[in-house]
C-alpha atoms as a PDB file:
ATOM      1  CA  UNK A   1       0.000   0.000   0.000  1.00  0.00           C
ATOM      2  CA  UNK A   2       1.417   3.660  -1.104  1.00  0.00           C
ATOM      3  CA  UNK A   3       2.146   6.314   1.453  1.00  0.00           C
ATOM      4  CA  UNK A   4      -0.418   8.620   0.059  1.00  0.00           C
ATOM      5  CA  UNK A   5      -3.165   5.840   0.307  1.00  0.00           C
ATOM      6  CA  UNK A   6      -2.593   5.261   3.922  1.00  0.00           C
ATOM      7  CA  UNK A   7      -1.995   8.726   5.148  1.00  0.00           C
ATOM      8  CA  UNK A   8      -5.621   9.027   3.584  1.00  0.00           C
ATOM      9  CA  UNK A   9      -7.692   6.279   5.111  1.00  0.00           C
ATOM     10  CA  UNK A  10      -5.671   7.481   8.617  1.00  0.00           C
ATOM     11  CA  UNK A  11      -7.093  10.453   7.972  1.00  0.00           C
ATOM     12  CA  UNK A  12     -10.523   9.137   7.405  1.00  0.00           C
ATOM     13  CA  UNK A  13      -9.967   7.073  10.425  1.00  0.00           C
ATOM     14  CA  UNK A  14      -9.008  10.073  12.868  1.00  0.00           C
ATOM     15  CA  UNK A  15     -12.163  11.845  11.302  1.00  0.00           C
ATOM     16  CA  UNK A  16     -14.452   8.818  12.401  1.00  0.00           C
ATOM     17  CA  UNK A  17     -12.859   9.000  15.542  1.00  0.00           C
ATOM     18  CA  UNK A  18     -13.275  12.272  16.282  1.00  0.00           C
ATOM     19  CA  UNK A  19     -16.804  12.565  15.006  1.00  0.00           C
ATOM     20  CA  UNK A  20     -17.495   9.257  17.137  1.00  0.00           C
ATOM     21  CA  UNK A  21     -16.137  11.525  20.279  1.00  0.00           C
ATOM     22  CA  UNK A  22     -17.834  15.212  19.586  1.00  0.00           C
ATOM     23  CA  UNK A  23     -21.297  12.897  19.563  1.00  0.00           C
ATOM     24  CA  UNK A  24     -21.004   9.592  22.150  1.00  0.00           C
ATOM     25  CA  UNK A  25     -19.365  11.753  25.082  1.00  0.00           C
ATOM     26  CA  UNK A  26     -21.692  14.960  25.487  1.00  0.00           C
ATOM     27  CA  UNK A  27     -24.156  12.126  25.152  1.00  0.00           C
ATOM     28  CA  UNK A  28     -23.240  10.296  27.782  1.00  0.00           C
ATOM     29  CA  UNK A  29     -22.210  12.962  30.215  1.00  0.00           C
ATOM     30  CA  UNK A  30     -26.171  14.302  29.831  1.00  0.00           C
ATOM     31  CA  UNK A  31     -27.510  11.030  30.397  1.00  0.00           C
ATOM     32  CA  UNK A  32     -25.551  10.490  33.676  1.00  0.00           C
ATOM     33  CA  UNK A  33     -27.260  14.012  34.246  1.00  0.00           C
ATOM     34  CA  UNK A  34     -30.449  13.204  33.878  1.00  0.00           C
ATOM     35  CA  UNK A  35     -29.277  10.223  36.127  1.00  0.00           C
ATOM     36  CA  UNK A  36     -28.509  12.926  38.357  1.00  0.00           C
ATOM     37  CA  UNK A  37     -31.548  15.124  38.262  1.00  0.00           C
ATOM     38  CA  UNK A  38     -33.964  12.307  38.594  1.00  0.00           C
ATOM     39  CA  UNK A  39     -32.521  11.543  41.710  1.00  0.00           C
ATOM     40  CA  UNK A  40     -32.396  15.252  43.479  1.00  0.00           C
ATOM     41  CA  UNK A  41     -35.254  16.057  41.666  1.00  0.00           C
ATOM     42  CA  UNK A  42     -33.763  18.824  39.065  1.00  0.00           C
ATOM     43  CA  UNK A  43     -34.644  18.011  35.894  1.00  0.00           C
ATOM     44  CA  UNK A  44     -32.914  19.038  33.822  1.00  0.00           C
ATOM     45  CA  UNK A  45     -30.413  21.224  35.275  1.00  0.00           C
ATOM     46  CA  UNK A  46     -27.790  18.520  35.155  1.00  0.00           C
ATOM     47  CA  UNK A  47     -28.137  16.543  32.301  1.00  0.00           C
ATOM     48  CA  UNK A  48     -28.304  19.863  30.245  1.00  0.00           C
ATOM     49  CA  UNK A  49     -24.904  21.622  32.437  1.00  0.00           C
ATOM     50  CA  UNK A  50     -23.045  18.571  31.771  1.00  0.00           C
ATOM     51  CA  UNK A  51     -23.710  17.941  28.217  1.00  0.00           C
ATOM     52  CA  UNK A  52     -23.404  21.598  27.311  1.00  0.00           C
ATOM     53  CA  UNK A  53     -19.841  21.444  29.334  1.00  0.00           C
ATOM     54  CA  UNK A  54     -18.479  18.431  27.972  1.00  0.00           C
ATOM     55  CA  UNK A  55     -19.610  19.261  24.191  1.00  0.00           C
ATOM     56  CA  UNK A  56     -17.698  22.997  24.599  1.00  0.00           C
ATOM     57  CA  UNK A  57     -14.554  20.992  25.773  1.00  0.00           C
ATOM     58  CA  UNK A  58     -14.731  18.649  22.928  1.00  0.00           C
ATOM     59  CA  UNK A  59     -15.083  21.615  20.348  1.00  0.00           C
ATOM     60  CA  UNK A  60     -11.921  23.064  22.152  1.00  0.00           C
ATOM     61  CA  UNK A  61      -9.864  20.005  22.320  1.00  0.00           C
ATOM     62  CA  UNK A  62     -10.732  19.660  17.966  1.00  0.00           C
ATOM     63  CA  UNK A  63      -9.886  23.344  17.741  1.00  0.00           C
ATOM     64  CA  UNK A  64      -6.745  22.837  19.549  1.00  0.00           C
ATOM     65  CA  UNK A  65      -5.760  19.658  17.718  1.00  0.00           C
ATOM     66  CA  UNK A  66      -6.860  21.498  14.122  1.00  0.00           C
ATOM     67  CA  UNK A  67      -4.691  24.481  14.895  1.00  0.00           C
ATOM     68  CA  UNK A  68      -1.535  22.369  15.906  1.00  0.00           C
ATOM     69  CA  UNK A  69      -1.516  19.992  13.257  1.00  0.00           C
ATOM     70  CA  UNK A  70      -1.771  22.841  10.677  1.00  0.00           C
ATOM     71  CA  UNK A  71       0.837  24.946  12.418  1.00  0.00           C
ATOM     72  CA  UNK A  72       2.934  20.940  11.478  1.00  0.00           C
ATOM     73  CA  UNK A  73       1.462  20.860   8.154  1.00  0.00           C
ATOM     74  CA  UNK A  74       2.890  24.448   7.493  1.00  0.00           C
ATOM     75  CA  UNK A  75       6.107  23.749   8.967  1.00  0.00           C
ATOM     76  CA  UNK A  76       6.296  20.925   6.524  1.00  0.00           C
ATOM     77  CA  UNK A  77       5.572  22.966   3.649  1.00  0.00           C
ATOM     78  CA  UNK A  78       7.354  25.926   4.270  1.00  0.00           C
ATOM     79  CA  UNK A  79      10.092  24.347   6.213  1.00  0.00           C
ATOM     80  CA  UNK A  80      11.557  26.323   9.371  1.00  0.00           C
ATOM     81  CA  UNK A  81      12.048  29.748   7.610  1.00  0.00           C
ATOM     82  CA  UNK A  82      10.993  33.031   8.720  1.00  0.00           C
ATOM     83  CA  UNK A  83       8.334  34.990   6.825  1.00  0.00           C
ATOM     84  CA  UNK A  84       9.016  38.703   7.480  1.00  0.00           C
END
């Protein structure tokens, strides 16, 4: 298998991945809320705070990750030089 054709079904892989992650995880942090609330009685204060939470720190970990690997990808391209 070439190069090319694996660095693109890894890429398709991370993608899946990542998708997988920004849905499953808010997901499941809300439904341990609503756990929560239906045991103090709170509906839906939980399940909606730790969905909401957990779904802005996946959009910030992809943001991070994004931003870093095309800070690389430039690096790459342009090698180490200067622009200025």
């Amino acid at each position: 298998m070439s190069s090319d054709r694996r660095d693109l079904y890894n890429g398709f892989g991370d993608t899946y991945s990542r998708t997988f992650e920004i849905v499953v995880t808010p997901t499941i942090f809300g439904l341990l809320g609503w756990f929560v609330d239906s045991r103090v009685g709170t509906f839906p204060v939980f399940a909606l705070t730790l969905g909401i939470l957990v779904f802005a720190y996946e959009m910030w970990k992809l943001s991070r990750f994004y931003l870093e690997r095309s800070a690389e990808e430039d690096r790459k391209i342009l090698g180490n030089r200067a622009d200025g």
